[in-house]
Protein backbone atom coordinates (compact mmCIF):
# COMPACT_ATOMS: atom_id res chain seq x y z
CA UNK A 1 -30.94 -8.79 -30.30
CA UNK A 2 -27.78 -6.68 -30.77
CA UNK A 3 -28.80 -4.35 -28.52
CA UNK A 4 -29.62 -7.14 -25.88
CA UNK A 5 -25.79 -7.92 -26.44
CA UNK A 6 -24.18 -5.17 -26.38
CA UNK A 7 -26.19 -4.30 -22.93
CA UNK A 8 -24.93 -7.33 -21.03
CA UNK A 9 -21.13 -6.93 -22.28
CA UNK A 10 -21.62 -3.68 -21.28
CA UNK A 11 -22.37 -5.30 -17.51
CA UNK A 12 -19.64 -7.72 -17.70
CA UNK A 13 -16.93 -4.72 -18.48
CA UNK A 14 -18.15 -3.02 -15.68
CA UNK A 15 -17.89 -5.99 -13.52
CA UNK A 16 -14.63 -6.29 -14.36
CA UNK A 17 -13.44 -2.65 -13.67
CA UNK A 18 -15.03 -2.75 -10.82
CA UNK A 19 -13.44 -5.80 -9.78
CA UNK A 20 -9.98 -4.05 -11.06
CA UNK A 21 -10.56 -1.23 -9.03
CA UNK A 22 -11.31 -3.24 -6.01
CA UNK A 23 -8.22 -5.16 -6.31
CA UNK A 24 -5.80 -2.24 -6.53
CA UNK A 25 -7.48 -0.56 -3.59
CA UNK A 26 -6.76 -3.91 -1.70
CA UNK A 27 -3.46 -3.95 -2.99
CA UNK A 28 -2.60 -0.26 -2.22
CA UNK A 29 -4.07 -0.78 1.69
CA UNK A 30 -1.83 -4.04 1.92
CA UNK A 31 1.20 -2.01 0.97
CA UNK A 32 -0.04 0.89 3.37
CA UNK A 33 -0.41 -1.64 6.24
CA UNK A 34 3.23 -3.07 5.78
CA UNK A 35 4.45 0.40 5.28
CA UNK A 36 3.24 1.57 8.96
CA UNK A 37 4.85 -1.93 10.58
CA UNK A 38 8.39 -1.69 9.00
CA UNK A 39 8.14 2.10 10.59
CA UNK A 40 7.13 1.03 13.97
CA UNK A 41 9.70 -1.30 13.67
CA UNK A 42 12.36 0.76 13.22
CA UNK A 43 11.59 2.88 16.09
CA UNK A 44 12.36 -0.73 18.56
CA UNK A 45 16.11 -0.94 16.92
CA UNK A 46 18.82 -0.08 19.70
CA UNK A 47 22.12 1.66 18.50
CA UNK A 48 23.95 -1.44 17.33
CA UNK A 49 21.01 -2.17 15.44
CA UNK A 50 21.05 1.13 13.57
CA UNK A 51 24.63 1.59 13.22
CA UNK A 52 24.48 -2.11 11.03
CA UNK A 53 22.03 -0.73 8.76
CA UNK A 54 23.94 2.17 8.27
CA UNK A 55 20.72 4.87 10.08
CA UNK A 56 21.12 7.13 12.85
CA UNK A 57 18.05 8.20 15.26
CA UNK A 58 17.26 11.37 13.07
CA UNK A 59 16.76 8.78 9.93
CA UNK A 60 14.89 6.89 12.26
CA UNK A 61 12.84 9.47 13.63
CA UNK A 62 11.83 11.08 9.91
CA UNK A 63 10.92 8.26 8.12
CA UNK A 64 8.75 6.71 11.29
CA UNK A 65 6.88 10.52 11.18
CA UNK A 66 5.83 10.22 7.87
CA UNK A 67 2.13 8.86 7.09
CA UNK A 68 1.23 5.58 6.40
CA UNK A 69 0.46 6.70 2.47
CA UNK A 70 3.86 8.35 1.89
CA UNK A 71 6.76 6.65 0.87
């Protein structure tokens, strides 16, 4: 019987990585998605705009070239 046991906690631990793993990859493409938005969204912000938050175009410009994955 221990062996029976130790085979289906075995099963639920994998379950639960799995489920882990799952989660952070859900989390990580969330974070990816709002990444690429606030970049396109900086690239619709006139002069005034920029000026207020303290960028110029070349800030502007780099950080909207980088890929969705880098920070």
């Amino acid at each position: 019987m221990a062996t029976s046991s130790t085979i289906e906690n075995f099963g639920h631990i994998q379950h639960a990585g799995m489920g882990a793993r799952l989660l952070g990859a859900l989390v990580a493409a969330e974070a990816w998605i709002e990444r690429h938005r606030q970049r396109r969204s900086l690239l619709e912000l006139d002069d005034r705009m920029l000026r207020d938050i303290g960028l110029s175009h070349a800030d502007v410009a780099a950080e909207a070239s980088k890929h969705f994955w880098e920070r």
